[in-house]
C-alpha atoms as a PDB file:
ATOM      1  CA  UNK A   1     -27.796  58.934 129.215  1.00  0.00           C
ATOM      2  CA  UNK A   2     -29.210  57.810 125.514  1.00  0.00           C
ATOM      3  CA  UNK A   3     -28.245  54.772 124.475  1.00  0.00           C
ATOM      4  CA  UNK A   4     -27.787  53.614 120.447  1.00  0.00           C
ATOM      5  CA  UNK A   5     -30.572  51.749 118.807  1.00  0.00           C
ATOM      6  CA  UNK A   6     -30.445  50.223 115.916  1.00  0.00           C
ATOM      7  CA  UNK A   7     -33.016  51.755 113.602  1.00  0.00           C
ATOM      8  CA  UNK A   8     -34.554  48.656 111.994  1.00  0.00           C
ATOM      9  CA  UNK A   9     -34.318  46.531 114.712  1.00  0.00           C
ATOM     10  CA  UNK A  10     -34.486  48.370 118.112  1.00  0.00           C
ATOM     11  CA  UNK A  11     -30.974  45.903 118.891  1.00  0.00           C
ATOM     12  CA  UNK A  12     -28.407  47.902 121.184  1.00  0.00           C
ATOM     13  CA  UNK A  13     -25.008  46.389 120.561  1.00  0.00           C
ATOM     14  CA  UNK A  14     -22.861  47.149 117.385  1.00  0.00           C
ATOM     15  CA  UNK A  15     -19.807  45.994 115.558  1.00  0.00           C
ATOM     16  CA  UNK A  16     -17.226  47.463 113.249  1.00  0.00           C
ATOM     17  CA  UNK A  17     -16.598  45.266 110.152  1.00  0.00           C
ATOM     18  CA  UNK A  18     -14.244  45.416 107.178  1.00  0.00           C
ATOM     19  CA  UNK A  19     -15.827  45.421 103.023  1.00  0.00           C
ATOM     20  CA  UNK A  20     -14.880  46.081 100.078  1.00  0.00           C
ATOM     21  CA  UNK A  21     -17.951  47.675  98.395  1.00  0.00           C
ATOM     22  CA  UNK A  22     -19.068  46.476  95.160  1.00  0.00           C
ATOM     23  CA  UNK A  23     -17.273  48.770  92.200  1.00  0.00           C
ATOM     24  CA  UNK A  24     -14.508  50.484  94.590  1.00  0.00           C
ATOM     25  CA  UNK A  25     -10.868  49.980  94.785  1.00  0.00           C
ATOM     26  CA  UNK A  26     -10.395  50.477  98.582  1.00  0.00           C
ATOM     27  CA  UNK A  27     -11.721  48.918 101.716  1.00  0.00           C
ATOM     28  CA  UNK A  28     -13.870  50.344 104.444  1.00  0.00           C
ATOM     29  CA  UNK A  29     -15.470  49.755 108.236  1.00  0.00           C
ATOM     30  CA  UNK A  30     -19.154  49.818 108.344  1.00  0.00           C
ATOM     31  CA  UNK A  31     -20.613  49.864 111.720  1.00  0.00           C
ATOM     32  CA  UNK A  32     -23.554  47.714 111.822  1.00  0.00           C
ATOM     33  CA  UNK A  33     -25.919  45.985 113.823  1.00  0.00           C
ATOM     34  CA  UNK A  34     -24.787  43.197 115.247  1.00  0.00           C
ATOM     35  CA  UNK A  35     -28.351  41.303 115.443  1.00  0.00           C
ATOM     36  CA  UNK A  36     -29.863  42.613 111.508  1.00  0.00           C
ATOM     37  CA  UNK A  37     -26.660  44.360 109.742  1.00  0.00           C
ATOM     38  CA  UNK A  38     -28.031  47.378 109.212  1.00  0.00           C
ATOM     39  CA  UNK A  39     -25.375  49.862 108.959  1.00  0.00           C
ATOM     40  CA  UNK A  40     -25.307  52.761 110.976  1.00  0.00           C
ATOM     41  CA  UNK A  41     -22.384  54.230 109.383  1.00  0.00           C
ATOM     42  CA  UNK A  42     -18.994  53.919 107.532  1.00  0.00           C
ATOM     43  CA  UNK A  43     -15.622  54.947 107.725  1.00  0.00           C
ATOM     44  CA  UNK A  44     -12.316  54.731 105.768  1.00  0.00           C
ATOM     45  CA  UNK A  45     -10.186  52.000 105.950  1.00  0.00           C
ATOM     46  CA  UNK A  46      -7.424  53.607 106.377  1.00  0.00           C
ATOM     47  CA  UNK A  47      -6.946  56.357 109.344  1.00  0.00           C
ATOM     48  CA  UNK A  48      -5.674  59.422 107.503  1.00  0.00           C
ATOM     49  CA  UNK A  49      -4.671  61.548 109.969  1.00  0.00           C
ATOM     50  CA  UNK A  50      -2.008  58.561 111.525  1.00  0.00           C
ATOM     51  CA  UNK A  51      -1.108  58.573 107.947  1.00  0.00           C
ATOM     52  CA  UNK A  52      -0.118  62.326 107.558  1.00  0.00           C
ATOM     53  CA  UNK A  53       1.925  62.219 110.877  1.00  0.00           C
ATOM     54  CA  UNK A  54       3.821  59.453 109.749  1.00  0.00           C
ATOM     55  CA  UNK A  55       4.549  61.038 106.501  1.00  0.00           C
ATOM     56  CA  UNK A  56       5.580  64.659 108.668  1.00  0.00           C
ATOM     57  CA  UNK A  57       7.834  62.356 110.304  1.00  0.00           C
ATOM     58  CA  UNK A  58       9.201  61.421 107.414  1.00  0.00           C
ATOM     59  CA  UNK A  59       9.848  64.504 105.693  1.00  0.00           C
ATOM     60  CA  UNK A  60      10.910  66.279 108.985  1.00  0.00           C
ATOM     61  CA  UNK A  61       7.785  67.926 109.929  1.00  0.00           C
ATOM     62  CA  UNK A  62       6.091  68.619 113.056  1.00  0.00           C
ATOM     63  CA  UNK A  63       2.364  68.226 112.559  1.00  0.00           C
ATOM     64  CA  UNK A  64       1.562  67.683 116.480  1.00  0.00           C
ATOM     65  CA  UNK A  65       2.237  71.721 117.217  1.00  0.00           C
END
């Protein structure tokens, strides 16, 4: 099985952590090295698809069919 490596460092274990980039209005998780911080990738803040059930719920629509 592969395992993830870090590309600057070689490092094996990662962590998700919360930032406001410079310049935006919302927040995001980077996933980063957890020995150098080099980021290995980004995601929203916020998990949209949660979002869009809860607002189904709320207007009385099924989005789980």
């Amino acid at each position: 099985m592969a395992r993830s490596t870090c590309v600057k460092c070689g490092n094996h274990f990662f962590e998700v952590i919360e930032t406001e980039p410079n310049d935006s209005q919302y927040k995001m998780y980077f996933v980063q090295c957890s020995k150098c911080g080099g980021v290995v990738g980004a995601t929203d803040y916020y998990n949209v698809p949660i979002m869009l059930i809860k607002l189904g719920k709320k207007l009385g629509v099924d989005l789980l069919v």
